[in-house]
PDB file of N, CA and C in Angstrom:
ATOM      1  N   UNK A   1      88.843  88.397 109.926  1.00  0.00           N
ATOM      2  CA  UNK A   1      89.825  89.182 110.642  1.00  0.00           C
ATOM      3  C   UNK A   1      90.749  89.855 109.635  1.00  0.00           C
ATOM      4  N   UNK A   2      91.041  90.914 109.707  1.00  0.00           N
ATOM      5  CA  UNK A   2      91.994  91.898 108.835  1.00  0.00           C
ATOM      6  C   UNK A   2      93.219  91.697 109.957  1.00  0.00           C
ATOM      7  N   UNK A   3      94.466  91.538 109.067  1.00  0.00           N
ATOM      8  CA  UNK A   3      95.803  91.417 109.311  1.00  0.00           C
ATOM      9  C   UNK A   3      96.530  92.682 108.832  1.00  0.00           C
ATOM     10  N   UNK A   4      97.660  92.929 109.390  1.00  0.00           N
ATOM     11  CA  UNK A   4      98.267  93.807 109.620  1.00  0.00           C
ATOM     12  C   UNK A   4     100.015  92.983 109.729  1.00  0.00           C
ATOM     13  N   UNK A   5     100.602  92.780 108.106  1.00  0.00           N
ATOM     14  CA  UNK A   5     101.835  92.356 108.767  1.00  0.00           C
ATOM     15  C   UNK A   5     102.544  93.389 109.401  1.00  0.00           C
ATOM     16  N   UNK A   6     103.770  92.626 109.858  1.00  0.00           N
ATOM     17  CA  UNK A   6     104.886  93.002 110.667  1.00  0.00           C
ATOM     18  C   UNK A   6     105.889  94.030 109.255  1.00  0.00           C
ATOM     19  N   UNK A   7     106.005  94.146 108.208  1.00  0.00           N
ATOM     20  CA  UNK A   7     106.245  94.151 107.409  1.00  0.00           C
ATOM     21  C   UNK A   7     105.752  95.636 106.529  1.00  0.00           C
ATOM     22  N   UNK A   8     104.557  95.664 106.902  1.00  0.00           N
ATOM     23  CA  UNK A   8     103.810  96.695 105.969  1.00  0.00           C
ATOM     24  C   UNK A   8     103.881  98.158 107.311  1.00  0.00           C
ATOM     25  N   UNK A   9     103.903  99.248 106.280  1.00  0.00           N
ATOM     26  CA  UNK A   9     103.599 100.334 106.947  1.00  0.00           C
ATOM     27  C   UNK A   9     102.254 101.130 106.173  1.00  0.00           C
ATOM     28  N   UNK A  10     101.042 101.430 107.084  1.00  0.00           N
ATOM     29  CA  UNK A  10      99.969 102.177 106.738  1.00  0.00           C
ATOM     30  C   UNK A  10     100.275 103.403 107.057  1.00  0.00           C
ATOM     31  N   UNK A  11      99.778 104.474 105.834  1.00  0.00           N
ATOM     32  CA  UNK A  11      99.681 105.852 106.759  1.00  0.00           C
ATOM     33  C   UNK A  11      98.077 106.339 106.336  1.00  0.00           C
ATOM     34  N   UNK A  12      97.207 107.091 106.883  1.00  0.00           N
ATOM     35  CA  UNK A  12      96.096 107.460 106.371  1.00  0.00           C
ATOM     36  C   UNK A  12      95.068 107.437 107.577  1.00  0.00           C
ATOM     37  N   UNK A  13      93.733 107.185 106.917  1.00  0.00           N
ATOM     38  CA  UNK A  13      92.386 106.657 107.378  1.00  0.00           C
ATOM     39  C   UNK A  13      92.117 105.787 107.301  1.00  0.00           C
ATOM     40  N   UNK A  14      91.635 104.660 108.172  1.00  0.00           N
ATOM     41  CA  UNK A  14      91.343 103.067 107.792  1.00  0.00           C
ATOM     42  C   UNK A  14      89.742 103.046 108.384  1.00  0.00           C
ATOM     43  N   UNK A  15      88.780 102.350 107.934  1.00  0.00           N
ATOM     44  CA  UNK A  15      87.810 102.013 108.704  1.00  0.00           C
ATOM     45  C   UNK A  15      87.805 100.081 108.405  1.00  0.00           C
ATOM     46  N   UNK A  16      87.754  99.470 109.639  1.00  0.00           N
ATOM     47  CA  UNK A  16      87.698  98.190 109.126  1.00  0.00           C
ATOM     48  C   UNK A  16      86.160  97.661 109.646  1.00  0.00           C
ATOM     49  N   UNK A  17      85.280  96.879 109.225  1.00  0.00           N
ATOM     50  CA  UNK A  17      84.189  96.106 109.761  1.00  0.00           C
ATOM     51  C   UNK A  17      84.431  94.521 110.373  1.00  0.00           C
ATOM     52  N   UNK A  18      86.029  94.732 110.822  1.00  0.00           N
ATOM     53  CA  UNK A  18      85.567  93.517 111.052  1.00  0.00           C
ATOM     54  C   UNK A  18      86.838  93.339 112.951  1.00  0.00           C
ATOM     55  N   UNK A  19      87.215  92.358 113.396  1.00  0.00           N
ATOM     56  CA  UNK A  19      88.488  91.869 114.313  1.00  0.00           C
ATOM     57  C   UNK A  19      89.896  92.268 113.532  1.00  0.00           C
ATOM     58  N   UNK A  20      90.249  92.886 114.349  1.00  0.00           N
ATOM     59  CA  UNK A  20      92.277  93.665 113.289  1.00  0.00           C
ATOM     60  C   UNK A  20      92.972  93.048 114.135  1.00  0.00           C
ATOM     61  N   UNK A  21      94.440  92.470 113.830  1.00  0.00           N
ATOM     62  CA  UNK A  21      95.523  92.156 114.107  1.00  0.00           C
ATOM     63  C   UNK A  21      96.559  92.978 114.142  1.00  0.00           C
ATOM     64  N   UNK A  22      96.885  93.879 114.607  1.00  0.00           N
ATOM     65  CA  UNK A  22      98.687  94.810 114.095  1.00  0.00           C
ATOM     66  C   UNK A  22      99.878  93.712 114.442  1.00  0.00           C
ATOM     67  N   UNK A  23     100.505  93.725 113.421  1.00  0.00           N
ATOM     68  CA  UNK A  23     102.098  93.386 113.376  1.00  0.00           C
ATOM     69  C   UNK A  23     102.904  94.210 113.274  1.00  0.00           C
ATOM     70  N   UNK A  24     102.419  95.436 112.175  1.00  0.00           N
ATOM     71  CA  UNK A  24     103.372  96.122 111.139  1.00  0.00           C
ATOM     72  C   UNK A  24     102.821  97.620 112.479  1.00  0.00           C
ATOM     73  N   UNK A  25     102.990  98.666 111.079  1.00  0.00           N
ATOM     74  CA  UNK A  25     102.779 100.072 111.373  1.00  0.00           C
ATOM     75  C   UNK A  25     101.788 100.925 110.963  1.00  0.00           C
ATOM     76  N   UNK A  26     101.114 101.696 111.605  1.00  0.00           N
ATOM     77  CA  UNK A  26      99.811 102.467 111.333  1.00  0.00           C
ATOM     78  C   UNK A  26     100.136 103.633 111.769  1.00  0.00           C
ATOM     79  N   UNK A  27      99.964 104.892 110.374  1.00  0.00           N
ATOM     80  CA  UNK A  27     100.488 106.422 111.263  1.00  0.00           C
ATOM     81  C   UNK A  27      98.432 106.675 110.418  1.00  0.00           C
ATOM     82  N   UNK A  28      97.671 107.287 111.699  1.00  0.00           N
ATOM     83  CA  UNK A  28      96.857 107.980 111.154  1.00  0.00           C
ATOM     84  C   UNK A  28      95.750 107.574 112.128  1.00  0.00           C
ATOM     85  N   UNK A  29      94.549 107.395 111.452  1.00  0.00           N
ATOM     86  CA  UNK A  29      93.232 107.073 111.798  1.00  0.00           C
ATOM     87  C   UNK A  29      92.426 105.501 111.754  1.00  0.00           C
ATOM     88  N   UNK A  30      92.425 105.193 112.837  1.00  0.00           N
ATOM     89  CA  UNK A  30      91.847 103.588 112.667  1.00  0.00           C
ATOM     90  C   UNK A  30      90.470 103.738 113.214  1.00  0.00           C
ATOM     91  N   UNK A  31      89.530 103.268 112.766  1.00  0.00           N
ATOM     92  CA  UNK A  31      88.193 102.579 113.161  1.00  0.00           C
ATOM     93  C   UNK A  31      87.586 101.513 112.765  1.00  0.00           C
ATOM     94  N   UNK A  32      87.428 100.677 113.725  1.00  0.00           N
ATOM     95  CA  UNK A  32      87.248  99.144 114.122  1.00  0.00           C
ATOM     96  C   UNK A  32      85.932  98.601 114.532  1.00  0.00           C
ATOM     97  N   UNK A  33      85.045  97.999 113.730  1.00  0.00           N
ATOM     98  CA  UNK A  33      83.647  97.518 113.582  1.00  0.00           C
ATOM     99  C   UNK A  33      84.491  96.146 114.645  1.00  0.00           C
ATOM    100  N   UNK A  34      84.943  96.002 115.960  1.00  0.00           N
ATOM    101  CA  UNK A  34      85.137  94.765 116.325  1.00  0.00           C
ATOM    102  C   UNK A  34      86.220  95.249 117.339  1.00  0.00           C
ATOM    103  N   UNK A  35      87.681  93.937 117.465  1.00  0.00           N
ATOM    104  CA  UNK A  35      88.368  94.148 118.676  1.00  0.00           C
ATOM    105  C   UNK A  35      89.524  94.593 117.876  1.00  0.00           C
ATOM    106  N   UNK A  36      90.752  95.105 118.402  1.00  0.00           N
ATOM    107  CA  UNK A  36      92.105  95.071 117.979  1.00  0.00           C
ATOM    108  C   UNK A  36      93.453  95.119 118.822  1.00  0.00           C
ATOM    109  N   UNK A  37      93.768  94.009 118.085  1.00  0.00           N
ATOM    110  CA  UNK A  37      95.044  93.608 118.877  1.00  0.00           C
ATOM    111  C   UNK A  37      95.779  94.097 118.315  1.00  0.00           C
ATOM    112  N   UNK A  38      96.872  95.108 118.845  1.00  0.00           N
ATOM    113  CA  UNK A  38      98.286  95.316 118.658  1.00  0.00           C
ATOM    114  C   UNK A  38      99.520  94.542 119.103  1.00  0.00           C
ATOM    115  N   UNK A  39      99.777  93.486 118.220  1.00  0.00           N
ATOM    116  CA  UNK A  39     100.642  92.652 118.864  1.00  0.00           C
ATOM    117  C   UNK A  39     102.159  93.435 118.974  1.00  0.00           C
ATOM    118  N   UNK A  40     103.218  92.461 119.969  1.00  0.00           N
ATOM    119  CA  UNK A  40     104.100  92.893 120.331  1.00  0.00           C
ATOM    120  C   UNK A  40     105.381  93.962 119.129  1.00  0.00           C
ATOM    121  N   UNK A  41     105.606  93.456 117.871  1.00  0.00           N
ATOM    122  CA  UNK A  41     106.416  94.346 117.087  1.00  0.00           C
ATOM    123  C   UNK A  41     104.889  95.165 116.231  1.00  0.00           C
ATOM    124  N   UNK A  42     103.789  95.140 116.564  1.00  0.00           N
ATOM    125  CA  UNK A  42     102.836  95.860 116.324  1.00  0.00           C
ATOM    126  C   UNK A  42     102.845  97.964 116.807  1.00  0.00           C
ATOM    127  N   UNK A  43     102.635  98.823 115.862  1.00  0.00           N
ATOM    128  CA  UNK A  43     102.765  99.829 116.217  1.00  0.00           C
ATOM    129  C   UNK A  43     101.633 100.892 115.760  1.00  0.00           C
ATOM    130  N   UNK A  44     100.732 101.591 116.610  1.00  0.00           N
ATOM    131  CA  UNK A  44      99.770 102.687 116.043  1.00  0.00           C
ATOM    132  C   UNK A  44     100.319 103.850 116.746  1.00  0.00           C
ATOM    133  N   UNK A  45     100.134 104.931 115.981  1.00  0.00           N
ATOM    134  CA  UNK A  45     100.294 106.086 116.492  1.00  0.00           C
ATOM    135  C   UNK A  45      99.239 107.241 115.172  1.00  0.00           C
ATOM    136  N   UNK A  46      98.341 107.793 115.795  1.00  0.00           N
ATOM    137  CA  UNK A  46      97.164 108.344 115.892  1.00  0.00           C
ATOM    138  C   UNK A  46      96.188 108.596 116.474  1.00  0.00           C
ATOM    139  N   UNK A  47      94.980 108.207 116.143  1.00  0.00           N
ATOM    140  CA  UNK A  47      93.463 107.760 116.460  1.00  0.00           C
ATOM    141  C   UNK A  47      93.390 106.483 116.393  1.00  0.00           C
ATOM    142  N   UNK A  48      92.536 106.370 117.280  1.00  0.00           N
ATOM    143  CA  UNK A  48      92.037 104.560 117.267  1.00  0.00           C
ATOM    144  C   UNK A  48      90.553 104.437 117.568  1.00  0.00           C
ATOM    145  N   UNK A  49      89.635 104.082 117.190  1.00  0.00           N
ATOM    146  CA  UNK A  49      88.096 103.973 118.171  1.00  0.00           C
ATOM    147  C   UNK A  49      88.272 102.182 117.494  1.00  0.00           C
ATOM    148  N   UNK A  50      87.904 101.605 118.496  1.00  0.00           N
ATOM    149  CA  UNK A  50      87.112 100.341 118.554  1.00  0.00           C
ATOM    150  C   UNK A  50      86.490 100.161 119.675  1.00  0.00           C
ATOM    151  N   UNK A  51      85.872  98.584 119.822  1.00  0.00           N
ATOM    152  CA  UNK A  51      85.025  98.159 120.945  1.00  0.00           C
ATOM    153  C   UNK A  51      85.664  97.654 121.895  1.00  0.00           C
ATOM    154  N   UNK A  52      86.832  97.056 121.561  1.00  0.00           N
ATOM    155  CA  UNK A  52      87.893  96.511 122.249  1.00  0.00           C
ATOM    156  C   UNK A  52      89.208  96.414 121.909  1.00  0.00           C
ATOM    157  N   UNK A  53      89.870  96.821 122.868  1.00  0.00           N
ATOM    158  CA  UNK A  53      91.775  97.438 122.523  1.00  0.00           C
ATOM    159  C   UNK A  53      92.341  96.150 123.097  1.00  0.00           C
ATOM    160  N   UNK A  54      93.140  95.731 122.555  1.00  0.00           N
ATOM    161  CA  UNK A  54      94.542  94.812 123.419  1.00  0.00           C
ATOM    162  C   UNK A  54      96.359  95.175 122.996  1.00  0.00           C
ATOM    163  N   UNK A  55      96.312  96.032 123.680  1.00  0.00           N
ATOM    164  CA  UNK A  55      97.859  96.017 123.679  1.00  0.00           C
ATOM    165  C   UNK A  55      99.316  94.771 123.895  1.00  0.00           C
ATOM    166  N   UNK A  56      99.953  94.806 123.098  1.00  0.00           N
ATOM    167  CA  UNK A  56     101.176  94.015 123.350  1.00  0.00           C
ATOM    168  C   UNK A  56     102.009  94.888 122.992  1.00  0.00           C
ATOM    169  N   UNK A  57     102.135  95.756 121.988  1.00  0.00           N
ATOM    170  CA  UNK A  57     103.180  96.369 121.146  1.00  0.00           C
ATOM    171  C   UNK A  57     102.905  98.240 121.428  1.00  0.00           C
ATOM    172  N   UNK A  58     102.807  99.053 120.793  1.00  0.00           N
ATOM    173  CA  UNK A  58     103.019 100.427 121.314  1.00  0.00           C
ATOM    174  C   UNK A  58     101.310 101.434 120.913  1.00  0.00           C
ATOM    175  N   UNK A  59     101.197 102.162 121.686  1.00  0.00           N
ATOM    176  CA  UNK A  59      99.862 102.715 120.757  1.00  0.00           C
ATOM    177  C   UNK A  59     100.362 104.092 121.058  1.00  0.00           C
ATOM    178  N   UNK A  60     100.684 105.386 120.330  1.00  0.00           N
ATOM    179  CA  UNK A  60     100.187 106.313 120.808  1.00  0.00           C
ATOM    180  C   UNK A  60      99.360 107.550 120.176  1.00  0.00           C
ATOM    181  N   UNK A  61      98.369 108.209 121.179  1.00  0.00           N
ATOM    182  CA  UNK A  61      97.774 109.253 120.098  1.00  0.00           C
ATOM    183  C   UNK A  61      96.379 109.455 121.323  1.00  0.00           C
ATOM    184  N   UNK A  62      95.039 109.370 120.791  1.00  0.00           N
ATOM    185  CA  UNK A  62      93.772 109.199 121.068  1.00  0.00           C
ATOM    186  C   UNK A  62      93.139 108.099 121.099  1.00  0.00           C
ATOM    187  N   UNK A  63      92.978 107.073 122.054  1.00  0.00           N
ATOM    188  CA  UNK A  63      92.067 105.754 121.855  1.00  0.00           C
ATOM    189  C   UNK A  63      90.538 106.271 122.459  1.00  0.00           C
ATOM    190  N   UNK A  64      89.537 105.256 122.245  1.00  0.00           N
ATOM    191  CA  UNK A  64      88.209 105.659 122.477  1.00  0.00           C
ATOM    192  C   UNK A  64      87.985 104.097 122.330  1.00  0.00           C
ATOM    193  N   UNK A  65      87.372 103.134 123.512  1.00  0.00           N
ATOM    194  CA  UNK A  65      87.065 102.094 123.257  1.00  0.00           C
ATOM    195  C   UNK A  65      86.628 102.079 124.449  1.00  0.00           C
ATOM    196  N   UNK A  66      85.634 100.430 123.942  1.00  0.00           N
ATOM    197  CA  UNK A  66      84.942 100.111 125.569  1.00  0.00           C
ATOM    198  C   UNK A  66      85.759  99.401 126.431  1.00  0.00           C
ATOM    199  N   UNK A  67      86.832  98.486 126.243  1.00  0.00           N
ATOM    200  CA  UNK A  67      87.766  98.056 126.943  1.00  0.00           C
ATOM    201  C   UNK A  67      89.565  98.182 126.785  1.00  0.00           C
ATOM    202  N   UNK A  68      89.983  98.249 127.477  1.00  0.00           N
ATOM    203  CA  UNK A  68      91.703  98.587 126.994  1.00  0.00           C
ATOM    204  C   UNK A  68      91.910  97.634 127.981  1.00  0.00           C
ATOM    205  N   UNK A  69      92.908  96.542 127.395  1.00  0.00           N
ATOM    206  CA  UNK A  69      93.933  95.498 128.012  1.00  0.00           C
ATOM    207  C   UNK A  69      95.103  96.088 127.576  1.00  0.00           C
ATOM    208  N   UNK A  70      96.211  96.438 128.506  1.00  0.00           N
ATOM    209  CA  UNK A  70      97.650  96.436 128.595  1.00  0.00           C
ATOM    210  C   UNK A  70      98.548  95.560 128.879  1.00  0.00           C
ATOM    211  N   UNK A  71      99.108  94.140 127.884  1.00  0.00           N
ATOM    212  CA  UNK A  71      99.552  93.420 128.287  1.00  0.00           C
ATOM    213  C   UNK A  71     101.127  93.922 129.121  1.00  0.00           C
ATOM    214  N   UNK A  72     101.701  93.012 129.384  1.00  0.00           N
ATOM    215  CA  UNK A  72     103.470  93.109 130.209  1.00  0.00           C
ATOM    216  C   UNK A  72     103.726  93.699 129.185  1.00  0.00           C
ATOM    217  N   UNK A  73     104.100  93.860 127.991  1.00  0.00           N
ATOM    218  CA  UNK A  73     105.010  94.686 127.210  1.00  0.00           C
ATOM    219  C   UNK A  73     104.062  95.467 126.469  1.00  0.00           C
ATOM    220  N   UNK A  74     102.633  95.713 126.731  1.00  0.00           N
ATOM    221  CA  UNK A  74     102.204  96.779 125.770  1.00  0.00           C
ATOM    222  C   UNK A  74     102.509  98.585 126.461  1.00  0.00           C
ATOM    223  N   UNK A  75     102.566  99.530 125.895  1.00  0.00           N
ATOM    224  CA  UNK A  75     102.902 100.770 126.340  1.00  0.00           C
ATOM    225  C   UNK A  75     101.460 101.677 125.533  1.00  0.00           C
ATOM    226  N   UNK A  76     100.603 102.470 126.114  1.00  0.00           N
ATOM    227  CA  UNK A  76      99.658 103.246 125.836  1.00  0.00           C
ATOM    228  C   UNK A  76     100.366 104.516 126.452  1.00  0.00           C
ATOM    229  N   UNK A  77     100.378 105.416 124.885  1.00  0.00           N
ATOM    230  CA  UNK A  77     100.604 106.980 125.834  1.00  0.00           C
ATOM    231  C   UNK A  77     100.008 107.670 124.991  1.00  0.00           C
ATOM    232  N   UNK A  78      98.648 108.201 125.578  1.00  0.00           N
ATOM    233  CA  UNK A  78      98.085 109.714 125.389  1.00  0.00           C
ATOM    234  C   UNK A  78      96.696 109.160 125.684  1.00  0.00           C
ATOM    235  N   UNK A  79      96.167 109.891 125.451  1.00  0.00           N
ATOM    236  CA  UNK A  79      94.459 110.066 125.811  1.00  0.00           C
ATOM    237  C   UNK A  79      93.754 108.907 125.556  1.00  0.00           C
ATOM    238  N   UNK A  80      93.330 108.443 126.457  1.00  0.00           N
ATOM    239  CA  UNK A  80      92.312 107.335 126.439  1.00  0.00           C
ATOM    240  C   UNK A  80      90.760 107.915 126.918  1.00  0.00           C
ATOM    241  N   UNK A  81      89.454 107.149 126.393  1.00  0.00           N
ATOM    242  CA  UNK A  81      88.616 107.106 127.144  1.00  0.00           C
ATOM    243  C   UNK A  81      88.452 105.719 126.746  1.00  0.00           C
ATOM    244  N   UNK A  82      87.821 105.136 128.149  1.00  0.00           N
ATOM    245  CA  UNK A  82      87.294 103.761 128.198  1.00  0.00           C
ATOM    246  C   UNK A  82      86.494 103.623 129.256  1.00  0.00           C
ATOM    247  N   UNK A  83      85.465 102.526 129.107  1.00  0.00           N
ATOM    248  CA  UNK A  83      84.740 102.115 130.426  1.00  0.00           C
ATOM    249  C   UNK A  83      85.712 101.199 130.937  1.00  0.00           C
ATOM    250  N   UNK A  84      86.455 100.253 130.489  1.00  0.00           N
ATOM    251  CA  UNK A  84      87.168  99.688 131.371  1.00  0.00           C
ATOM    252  C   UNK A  84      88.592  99.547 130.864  1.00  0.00           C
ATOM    253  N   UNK A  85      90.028  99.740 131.912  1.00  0.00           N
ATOM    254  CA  UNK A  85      90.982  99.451 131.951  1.00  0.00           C
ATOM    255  C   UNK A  85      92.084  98.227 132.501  1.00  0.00           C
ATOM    256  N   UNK A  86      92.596  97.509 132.005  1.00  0.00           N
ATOM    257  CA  UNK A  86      92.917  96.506 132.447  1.00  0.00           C
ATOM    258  C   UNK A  86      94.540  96.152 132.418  1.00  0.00           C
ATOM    259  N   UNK A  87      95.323  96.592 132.851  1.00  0.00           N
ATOM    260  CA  UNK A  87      97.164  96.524 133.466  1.00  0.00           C
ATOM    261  C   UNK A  87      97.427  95.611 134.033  1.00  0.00           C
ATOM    262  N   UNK A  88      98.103  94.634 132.944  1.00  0.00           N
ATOM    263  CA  UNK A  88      99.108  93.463 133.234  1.00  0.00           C
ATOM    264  C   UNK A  88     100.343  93.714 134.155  1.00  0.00           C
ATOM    265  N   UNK A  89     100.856  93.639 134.706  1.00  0.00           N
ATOM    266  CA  UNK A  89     102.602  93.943 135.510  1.00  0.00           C
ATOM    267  C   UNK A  89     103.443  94.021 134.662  1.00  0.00           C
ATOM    268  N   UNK A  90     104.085  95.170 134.299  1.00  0.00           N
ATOM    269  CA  UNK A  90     104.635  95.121 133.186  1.00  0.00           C
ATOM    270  C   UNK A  90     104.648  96.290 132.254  1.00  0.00           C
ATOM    271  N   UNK A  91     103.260  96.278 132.246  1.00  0.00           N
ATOM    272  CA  UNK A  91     102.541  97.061 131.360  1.00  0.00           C
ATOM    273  C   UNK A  91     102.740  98.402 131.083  1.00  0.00           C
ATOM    274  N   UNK A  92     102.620  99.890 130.965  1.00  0.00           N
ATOM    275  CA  UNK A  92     102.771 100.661 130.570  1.00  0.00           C
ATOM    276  C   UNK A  92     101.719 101.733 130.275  1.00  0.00           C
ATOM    277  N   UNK A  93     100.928 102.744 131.263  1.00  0.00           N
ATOM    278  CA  UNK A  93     100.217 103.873 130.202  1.00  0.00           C
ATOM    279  C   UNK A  93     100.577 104.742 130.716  1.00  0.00           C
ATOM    280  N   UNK A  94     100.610 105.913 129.599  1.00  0.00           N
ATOM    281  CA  UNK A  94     101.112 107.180 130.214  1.00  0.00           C
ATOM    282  C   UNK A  94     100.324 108.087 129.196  1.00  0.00           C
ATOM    283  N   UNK A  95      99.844 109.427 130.184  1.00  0.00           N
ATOM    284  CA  UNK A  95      98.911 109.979 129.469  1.00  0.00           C
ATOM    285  C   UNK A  95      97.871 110.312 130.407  1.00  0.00           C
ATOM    286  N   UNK A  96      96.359 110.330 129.798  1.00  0.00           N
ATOM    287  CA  UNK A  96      95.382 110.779 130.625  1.00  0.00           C
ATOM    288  C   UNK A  96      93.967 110.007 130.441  1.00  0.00           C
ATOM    289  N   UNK A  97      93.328 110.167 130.977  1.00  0.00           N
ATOM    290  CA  UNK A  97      91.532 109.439 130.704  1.00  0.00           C
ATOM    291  C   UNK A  97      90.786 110.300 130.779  1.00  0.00           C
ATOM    292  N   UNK A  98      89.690 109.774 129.689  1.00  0.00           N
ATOM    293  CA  UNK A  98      88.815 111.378 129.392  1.00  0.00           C
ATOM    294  C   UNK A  98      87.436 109.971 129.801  1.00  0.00           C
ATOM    295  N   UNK A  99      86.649 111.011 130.533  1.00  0.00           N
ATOM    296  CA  UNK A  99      84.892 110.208 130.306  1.00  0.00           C
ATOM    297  C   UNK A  99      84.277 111.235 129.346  1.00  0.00           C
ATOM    298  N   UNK A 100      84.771 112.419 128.868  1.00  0.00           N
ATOM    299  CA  UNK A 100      83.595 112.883 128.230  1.00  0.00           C
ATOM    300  C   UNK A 100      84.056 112.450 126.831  1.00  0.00           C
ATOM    301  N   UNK A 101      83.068 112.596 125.901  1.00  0.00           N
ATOM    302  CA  UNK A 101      83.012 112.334 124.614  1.00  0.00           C
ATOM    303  C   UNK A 101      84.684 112.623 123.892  1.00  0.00           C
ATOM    304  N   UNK A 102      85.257 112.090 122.823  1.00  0.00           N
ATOM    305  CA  UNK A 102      86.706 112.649 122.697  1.00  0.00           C
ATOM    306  C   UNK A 102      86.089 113.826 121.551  1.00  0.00           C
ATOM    307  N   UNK A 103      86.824 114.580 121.522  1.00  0.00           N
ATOM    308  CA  UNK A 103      87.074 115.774 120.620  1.00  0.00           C
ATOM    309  C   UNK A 103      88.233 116.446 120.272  1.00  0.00           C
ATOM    310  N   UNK A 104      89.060 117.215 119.739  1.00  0.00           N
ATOM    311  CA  UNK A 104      90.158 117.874 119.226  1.00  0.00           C
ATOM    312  C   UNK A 104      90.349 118.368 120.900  1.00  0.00           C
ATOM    313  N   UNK A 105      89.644 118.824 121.691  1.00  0.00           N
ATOM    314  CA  UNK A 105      89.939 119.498 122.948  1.00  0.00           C
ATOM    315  C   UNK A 105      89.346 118.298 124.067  1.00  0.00           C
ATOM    316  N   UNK A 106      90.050 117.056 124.343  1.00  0.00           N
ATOM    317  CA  UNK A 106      89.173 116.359 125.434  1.00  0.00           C
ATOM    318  C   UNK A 106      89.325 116.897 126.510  1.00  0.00           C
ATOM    319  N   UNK A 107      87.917 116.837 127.139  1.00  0.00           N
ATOM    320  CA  UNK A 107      87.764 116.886 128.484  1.00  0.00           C
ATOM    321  C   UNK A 107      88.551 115.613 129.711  1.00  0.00           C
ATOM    322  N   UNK A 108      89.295 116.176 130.271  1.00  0.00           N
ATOM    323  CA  UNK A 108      90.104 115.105 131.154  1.00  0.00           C
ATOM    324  C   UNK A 108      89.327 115.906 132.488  1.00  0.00           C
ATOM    325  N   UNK A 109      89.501 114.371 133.160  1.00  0.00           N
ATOM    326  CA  UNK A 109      89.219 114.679 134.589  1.00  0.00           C
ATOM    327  C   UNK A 109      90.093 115.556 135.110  1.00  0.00           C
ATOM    328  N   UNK A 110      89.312 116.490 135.811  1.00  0.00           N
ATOM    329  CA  UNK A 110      89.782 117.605 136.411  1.00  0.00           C
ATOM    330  C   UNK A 110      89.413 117.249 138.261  1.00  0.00           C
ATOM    331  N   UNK A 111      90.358 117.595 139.548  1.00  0.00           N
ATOM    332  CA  UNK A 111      89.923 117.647 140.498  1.00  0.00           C
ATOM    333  C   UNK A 111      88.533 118.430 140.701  1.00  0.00           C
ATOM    334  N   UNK A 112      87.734 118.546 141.708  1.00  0.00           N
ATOM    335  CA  UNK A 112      86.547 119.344 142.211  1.00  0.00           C
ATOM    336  C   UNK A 112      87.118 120.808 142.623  1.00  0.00           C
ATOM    337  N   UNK A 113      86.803 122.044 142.178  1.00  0.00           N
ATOM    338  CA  UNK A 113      87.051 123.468 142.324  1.00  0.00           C
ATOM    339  C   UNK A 113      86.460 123.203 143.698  1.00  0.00           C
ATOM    340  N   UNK A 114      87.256 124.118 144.407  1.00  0.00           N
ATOM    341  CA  UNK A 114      86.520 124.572 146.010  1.00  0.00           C
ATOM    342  C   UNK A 114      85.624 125.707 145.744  1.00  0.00           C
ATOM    343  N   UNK A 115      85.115 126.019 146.524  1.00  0.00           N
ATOM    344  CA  UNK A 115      83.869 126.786 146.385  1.00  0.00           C
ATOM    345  C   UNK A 115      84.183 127.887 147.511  1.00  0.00           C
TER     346      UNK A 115
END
């Protein structure tokens, strides 16, 4: 598991291969061979792709994962795609959900045009 103190601030590109912890701060690009927890004084703001998200602490930017947990005090704001979403009471997202692939321009669900 790669740690992330409370303490340290990242700015950049990260790719990790393995389970991440956030404590500290991340301004940039994360990709995650595994799950990542953003614990409560935990903070990302960028990109994120992993297999699995858990919020406690703040994310914002572009996520892309197969699951997003929002605990009571985690806050998600901006573009998500996920197959599954999961909101504790408490919890917090604000923003939008994309199913199509993410890109610089995501596709967000749009209502059905009348015809």
């Amino acid at each position: 598991m790669t740690y992330i103190a409370a303490d340290c601030q990242l700015n950049g590109d990260l790719q990790i291969s393995s389970d991440c912890m956030i404590d500290g701060t991340i301004f940039g690009s994360l990709s995650v061979q595994g799950s990542v927890t953003i614990d409560q004084q935990g903070v990302v703001d960028g990109h994120l792709e992993a297999d699995e998200v858990r919020v406690s602490g703040q994310f914002k930017g572009k996520l892309k994962c197969k699951r997003l947990s929002i605990s009571a005090n985690g806050l998600v704001d901006g573009e998500v795609m996920s197959d599954k979403i999961e909101i504790f009471d408490g919890g917090q997202f604000i923003g939008s959900r994309a199913r199509e692939p993410m890109t610089d321009n995501l596709l967000v669900e749009k209502e059905p045009e009348l015809a």
